[in-house]
PDB file of N, CA and C in Angstrom:
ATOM      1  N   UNK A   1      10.195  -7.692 128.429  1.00  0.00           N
ATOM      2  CA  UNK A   1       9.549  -7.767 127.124  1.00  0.00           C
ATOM      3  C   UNK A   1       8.355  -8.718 127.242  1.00  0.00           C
ATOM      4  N   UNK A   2       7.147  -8.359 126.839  1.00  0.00           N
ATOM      5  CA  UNK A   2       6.063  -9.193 126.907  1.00  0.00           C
ATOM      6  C   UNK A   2       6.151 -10.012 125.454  1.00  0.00           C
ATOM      7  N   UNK A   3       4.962 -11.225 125.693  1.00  0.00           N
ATOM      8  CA  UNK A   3       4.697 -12.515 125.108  1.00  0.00           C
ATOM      9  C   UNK A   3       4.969 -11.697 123.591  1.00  0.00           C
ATOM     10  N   UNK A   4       3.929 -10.902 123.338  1.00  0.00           N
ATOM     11  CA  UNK A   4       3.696 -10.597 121.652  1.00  0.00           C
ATOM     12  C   UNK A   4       4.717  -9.812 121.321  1.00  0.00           C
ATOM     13  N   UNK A   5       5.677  -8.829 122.042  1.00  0.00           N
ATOM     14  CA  UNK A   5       6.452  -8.617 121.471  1.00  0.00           C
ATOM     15  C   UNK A   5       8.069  -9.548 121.317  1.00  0.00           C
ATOM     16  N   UNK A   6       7.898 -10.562 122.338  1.00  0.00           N
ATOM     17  CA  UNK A   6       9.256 -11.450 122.079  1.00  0.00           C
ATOM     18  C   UNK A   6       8.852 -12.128 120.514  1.00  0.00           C
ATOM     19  N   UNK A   7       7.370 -12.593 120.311  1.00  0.00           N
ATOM     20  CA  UNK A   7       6.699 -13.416 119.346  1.00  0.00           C
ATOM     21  C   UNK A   7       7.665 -13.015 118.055  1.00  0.00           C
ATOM     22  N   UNK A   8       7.378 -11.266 118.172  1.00  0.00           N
ATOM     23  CA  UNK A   8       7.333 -10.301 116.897  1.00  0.00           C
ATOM     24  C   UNK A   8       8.940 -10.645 116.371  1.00  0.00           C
ATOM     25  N   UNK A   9       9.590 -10.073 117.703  1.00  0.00           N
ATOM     26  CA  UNK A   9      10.952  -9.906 117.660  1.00  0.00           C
ATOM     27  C   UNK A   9      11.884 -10.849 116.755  1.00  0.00           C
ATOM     28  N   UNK A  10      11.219 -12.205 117.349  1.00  0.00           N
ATOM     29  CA  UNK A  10      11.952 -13.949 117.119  1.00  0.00           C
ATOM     30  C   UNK A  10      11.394 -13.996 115.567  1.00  0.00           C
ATOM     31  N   UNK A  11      10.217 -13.661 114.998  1.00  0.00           N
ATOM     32  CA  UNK A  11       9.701 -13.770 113.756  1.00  0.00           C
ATOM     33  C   UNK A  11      10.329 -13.121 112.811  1.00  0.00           C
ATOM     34  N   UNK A  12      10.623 -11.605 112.890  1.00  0.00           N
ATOM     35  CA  UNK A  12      11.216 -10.839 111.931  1.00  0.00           C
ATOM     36  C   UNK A  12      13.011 -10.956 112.226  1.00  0.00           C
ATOM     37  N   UNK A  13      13.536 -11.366 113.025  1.00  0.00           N
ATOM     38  CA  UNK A  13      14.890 -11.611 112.948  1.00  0.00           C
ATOM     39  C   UNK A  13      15.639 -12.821 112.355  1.00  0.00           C
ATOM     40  N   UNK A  14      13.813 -13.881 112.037  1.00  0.00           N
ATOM     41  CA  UNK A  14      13.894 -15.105 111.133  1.00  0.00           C
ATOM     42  C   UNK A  14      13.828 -15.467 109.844  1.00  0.00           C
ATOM     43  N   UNK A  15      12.424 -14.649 109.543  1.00  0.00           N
ATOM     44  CA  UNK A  15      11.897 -14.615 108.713  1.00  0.00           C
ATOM     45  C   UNK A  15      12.121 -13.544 107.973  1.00  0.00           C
ATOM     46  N   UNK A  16      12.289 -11.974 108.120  1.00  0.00           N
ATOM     47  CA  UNK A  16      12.374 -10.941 107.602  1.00  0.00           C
ATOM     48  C   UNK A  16      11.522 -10.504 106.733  1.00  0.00           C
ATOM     49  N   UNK A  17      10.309 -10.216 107.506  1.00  0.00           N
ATOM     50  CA  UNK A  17       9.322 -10.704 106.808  1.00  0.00           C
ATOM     51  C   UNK A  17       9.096  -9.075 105.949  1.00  0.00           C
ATOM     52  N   UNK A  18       8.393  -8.964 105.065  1.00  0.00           N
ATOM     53  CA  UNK A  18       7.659  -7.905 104.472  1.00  0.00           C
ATOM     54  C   UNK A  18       6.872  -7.441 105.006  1.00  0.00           C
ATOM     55  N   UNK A  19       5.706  -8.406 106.081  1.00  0.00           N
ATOM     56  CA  UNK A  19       4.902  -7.618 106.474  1.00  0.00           C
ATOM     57  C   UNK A  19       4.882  -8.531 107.537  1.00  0.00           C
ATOM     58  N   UNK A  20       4.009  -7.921 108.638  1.00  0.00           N
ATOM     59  CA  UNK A  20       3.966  -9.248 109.713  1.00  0.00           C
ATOM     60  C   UNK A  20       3.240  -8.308 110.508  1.00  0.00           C
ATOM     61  N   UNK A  21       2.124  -8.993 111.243  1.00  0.00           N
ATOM     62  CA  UNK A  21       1.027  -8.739 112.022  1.00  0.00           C
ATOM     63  C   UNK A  21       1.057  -9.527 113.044  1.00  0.00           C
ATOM     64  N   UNK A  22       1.065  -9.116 114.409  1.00  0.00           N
ATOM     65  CA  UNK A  22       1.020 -10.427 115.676  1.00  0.00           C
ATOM     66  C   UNK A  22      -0.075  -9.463 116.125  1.00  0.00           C
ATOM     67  N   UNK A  23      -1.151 -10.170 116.484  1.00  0.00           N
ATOM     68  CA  UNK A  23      -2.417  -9.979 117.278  1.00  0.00           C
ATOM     69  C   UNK A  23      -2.672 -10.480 118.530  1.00  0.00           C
ATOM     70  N   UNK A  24      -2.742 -10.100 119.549  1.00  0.00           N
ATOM     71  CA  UNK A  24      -2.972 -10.558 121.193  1.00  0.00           C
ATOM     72  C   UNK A  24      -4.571 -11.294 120.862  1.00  0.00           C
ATOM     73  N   UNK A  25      -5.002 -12.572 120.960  1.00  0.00           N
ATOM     74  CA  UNK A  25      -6.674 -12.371 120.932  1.00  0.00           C
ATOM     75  C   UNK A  25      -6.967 -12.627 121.867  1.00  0.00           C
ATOM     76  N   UNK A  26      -5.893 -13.019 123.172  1.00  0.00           N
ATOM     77  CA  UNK A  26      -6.442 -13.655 124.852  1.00  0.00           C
ATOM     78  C   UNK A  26      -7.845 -13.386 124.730  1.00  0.00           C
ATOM     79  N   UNK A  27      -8.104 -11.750 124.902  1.00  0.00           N
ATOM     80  CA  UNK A  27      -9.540 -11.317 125.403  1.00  0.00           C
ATOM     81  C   UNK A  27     -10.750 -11.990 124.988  1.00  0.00           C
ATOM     82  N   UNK A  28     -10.429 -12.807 123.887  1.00  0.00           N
ATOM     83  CA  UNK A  28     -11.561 -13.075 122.987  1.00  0.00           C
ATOM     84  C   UNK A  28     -11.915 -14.710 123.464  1.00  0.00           C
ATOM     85  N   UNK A  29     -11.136 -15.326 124.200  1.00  0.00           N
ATOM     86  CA  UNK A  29     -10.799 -16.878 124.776  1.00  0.00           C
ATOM     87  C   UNK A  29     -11.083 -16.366 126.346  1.00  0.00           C
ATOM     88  N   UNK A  30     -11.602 -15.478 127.178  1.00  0.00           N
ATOM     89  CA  UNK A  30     -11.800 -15.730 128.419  1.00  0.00           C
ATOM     90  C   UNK A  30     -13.200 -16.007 128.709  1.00  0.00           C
ATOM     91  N   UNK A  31     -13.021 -17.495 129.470  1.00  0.00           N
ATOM     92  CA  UNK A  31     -13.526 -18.361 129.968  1.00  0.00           C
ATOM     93  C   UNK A  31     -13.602 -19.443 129.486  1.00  0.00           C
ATOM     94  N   UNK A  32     -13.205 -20.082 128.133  1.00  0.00           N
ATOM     95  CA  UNK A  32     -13.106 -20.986 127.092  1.00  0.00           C
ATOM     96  C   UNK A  32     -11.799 -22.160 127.868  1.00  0.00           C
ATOM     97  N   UNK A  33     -12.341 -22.989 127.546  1.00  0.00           N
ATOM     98  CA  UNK A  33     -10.901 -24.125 127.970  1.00  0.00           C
ATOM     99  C   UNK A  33      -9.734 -23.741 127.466  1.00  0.00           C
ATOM    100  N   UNK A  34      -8.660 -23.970 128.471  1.00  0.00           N
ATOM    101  CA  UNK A  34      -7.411 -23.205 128.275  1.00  0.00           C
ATOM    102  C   UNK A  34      -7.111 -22.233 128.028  1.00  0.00           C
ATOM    103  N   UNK A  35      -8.228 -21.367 128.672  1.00  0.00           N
ATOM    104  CA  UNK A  35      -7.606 -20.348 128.547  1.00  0.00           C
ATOM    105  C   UNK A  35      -7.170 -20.075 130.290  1.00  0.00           C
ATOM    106  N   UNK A  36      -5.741 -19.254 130.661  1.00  0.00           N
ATOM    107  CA  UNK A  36      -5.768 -19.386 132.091  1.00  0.00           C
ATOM    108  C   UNK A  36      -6.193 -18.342 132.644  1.00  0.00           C
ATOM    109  N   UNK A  37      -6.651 -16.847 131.954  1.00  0.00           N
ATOM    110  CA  UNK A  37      -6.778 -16.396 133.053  1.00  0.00           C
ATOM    111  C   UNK A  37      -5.714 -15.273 132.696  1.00  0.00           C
ATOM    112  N   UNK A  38      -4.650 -15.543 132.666  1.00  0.00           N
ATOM    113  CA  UNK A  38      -3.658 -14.645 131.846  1.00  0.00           C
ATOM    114  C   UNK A  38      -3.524 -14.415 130.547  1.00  0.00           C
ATOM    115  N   UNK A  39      -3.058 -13.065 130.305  1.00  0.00           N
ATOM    116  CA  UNK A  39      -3.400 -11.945 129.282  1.00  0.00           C
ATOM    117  C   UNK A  39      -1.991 -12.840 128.347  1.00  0.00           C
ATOM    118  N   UNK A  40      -1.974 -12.630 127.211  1.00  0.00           N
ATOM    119  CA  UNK A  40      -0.545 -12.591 126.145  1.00  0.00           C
ATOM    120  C   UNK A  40      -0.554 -14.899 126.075  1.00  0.00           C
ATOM    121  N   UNK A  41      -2.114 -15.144 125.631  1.00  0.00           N
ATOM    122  CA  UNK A  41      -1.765 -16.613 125.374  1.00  0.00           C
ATOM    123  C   UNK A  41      -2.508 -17.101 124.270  1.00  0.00           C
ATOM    124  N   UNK A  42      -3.257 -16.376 123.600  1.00  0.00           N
ATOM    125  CA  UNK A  42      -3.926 -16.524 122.458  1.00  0.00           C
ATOM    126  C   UNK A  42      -3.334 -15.604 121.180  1.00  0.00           C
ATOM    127  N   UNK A  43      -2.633 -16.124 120.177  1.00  0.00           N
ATOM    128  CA  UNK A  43      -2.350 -15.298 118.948  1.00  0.00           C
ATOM    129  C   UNK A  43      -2.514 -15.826 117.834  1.00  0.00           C
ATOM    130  N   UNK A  44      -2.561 -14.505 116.716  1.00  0.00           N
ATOM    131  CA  UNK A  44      -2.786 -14.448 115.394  1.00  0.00           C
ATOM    132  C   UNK A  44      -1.539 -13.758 115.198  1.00  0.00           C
ATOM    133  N   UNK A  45      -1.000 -14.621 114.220  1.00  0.00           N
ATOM    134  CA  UNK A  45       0.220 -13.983 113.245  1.00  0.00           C
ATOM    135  C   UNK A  45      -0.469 -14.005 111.650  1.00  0.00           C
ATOM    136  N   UNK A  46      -0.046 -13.035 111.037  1.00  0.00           N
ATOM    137  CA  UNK A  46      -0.011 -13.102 109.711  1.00  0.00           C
ATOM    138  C   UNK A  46       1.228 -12.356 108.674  1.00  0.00           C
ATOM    139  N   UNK A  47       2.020 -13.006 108.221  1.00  0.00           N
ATOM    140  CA  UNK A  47       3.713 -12.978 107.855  1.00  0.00           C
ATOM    141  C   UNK A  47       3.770 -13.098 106.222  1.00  0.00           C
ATOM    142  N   UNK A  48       4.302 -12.290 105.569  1.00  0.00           N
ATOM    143  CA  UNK A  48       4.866 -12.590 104.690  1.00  0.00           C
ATOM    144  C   UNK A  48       6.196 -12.439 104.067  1.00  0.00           C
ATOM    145  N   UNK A  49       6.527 -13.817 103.525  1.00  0.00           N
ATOM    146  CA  UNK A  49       8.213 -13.569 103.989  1.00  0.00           C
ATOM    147  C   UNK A  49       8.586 -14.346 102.496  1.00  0.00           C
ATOM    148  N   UNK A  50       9.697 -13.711 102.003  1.00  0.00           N
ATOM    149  CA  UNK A  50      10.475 -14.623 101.032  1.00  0.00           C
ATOM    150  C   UNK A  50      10.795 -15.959 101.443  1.00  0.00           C
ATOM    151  N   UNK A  51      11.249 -16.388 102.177  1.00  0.00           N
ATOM    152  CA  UNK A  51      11.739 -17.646 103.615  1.00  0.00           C
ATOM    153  C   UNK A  51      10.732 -18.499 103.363  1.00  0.00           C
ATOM    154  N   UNK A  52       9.247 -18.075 103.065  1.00  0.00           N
ATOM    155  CA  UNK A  52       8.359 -19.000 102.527  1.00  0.00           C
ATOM    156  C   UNK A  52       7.858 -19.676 101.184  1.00  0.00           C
ATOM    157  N   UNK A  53       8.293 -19.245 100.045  1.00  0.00           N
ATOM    158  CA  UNK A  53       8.784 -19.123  98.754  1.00  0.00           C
ATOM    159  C   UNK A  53       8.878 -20.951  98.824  1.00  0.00           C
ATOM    160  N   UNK A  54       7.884 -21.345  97.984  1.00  0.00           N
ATOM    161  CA  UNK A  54       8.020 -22.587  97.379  1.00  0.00           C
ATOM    162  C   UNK A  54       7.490 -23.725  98.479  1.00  0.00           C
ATOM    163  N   UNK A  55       7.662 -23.453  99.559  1.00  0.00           N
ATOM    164  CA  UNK A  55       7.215 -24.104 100.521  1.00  0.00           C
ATOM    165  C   UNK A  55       5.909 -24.522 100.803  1.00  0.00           C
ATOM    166  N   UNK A  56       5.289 -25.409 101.186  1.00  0.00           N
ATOM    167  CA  UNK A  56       3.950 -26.011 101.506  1.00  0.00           C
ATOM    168  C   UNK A  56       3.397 -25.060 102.560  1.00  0.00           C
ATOM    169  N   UNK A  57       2.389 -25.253 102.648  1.00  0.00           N
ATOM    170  CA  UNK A  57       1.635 -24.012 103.802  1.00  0.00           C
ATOM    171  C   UNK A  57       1.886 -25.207 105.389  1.00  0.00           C
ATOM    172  N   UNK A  58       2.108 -26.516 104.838  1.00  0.00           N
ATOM    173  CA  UNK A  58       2.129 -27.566 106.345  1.00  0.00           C
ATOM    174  C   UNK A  58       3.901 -27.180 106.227  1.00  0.00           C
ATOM    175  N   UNK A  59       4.713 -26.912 105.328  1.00  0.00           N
ATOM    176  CA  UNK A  59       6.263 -26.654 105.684  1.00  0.00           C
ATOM    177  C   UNK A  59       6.332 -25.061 106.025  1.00  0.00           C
ATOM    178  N   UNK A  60       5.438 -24.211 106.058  1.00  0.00           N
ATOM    179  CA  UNK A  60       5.954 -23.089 106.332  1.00  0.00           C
ATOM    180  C   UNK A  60       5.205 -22.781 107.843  1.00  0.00           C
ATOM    181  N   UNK A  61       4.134 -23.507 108.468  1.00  0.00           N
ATOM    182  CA  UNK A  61       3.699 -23.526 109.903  1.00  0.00           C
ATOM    183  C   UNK A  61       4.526 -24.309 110.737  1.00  0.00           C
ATOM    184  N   UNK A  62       5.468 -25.496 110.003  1.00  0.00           N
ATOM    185  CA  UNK A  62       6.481 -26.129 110.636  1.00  0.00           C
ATOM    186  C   UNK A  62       7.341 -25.317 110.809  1.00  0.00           C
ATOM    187  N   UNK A  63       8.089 -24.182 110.257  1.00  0.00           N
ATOM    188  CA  UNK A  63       9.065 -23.384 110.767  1.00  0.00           C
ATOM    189  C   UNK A  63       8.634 -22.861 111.407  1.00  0.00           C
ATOM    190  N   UNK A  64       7.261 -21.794 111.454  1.00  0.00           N
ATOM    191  CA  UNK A  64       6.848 -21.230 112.689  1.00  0.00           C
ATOM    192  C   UNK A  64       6.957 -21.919 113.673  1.00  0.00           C
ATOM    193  N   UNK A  65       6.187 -23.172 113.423  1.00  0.00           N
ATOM    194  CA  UNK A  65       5.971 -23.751 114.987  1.00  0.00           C
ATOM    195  C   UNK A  65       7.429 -23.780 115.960  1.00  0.00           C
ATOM    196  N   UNK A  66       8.199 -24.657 114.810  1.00  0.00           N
ATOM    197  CA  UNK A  66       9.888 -24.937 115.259  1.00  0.00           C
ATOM    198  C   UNK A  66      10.473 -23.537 116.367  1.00  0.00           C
ATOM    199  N   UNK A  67      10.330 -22.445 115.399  1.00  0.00           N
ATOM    200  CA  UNK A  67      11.361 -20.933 115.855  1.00  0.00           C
ATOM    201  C   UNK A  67      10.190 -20.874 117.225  1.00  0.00           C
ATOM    202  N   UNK A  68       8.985 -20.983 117.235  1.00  0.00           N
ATOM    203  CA  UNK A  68       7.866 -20.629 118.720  1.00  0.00           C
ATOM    204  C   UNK A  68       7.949 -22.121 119.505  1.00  0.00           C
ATOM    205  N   UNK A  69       8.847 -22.278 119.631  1.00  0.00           N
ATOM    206  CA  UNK A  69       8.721 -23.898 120.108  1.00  0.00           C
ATOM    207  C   UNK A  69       8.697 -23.850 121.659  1.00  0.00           C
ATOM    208  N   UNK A  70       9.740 -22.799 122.144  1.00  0.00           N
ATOM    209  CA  UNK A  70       9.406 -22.529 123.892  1.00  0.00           C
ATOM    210  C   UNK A  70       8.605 -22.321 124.264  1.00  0.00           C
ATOM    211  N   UNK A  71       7.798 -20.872 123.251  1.00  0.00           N
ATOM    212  CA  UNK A  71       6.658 -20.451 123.492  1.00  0.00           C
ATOM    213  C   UNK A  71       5.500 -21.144 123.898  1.00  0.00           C
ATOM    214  N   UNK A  72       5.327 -21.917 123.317  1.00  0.00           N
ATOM    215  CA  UNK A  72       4.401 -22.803 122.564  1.00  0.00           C
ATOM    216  C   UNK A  72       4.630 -23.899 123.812  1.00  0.00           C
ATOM    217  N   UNK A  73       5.509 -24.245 124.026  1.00  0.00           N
ATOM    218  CA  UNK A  73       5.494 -25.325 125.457  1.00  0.00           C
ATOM    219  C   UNK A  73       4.556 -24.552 126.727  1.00  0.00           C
ATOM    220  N   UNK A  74       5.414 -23.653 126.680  1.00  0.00           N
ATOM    221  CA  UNK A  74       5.152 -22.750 127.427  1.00  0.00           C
ATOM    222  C   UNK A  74       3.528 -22.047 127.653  1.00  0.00           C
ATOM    223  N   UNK A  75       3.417 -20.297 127.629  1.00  0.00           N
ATOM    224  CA  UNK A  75       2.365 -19.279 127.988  1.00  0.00           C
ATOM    225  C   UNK A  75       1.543 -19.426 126.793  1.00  0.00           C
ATOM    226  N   UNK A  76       2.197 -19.613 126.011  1.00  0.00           N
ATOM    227  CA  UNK A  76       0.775 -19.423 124.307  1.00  0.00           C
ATOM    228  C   UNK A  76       0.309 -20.449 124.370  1.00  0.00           C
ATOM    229  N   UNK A  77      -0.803 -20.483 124.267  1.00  0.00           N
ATOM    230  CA  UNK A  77      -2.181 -21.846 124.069  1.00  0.00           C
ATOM    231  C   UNK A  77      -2.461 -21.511 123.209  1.00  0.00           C
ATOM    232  N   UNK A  78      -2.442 -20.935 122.251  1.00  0.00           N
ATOM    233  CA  UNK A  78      -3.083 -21.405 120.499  1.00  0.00           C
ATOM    234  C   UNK A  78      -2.420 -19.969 119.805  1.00  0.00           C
ATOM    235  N   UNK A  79      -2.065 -20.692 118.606  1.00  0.00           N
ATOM    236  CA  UNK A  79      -1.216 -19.673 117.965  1.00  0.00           C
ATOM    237  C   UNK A  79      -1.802 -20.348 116.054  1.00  0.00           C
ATOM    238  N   UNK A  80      -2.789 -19.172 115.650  1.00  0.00           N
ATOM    239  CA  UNK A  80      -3.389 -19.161 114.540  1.00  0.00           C
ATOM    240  C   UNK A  80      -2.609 -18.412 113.658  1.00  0.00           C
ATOM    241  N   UNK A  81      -2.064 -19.238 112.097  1.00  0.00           N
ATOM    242  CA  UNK A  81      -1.036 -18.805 111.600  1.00  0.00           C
ATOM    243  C   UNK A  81      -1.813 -18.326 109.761  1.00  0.00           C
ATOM    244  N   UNK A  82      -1.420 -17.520 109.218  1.00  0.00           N
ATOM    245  CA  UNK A  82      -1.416 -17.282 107.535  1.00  0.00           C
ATOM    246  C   UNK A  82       0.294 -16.611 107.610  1.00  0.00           C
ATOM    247  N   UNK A  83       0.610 -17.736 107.179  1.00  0.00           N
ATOM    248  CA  UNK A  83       2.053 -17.625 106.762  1.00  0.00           C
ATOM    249  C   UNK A  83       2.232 -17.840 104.559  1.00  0.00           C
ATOM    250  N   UNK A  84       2.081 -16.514 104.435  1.00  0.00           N
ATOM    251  CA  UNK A  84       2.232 -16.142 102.463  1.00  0.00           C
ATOM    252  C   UNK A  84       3.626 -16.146 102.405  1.00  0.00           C
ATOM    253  N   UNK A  85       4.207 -16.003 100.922  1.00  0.00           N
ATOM    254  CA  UNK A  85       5.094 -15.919 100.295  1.00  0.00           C
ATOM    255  C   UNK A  85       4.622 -14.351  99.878  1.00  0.00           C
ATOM    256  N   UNK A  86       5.868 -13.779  98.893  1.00  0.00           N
ATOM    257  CA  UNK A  86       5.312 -12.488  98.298  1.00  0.00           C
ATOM    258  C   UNK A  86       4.966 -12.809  97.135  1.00  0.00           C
ATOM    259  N   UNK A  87       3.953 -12.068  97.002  1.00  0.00           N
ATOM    260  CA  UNK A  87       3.094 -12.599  96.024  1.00  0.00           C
ATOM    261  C   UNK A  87       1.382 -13.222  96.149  1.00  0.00           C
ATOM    262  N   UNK A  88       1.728 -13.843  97.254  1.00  0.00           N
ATOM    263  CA  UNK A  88       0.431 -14.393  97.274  1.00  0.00           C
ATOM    264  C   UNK A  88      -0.204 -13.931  98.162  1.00  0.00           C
ATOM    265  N   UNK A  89       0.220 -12.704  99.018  1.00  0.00           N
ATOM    266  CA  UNK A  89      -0.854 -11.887 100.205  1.00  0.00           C
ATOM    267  C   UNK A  89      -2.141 -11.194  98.805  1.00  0.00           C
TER     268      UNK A  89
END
């Protein structure tokens, strides 16, 4: 299973989201610092989930970050988030 689809997988089995978009943008970061060279390390998520309901937009990138936390040690070098409630997409 590659990077964006483990991303997808771990997101909607969390979040359950309504809608959810994971975008690869590596291509768009080659030659830029940190980027390595390898494909599946630059992403865009955009999620909307009940799970976010009432929550601060800095408390609802903290759960992302938390559930992508290997990731994120790990192969992904930047992970750009719009994490809505329903309602507010």
């Amino acid at each position: 299973m590659g990077v964006k689809d483990s991303l997808t997988q771990k997101l909607r089995d969390a979040f359950t989201p309504e809608s959810l978009e994971v975008i690869d943008e590596s291509n768009l970061h080659e030659g830029h610092a940190g980027h390595s060279g390898r494909s599946e390390s630059h992403f865009r998520v955009n999620i909307v989930s009940g799970a976010f309901a009432g929550k601060s937009r800095i408390d609802r990138h903290r759960m992302v970050n938390d559930l992508l936390a290997a990731e994120l040690a790990g192969g992904v070098h930047a992970l750009a988030l719009k994490a809505k409630a329903p309602g507010e997409a």
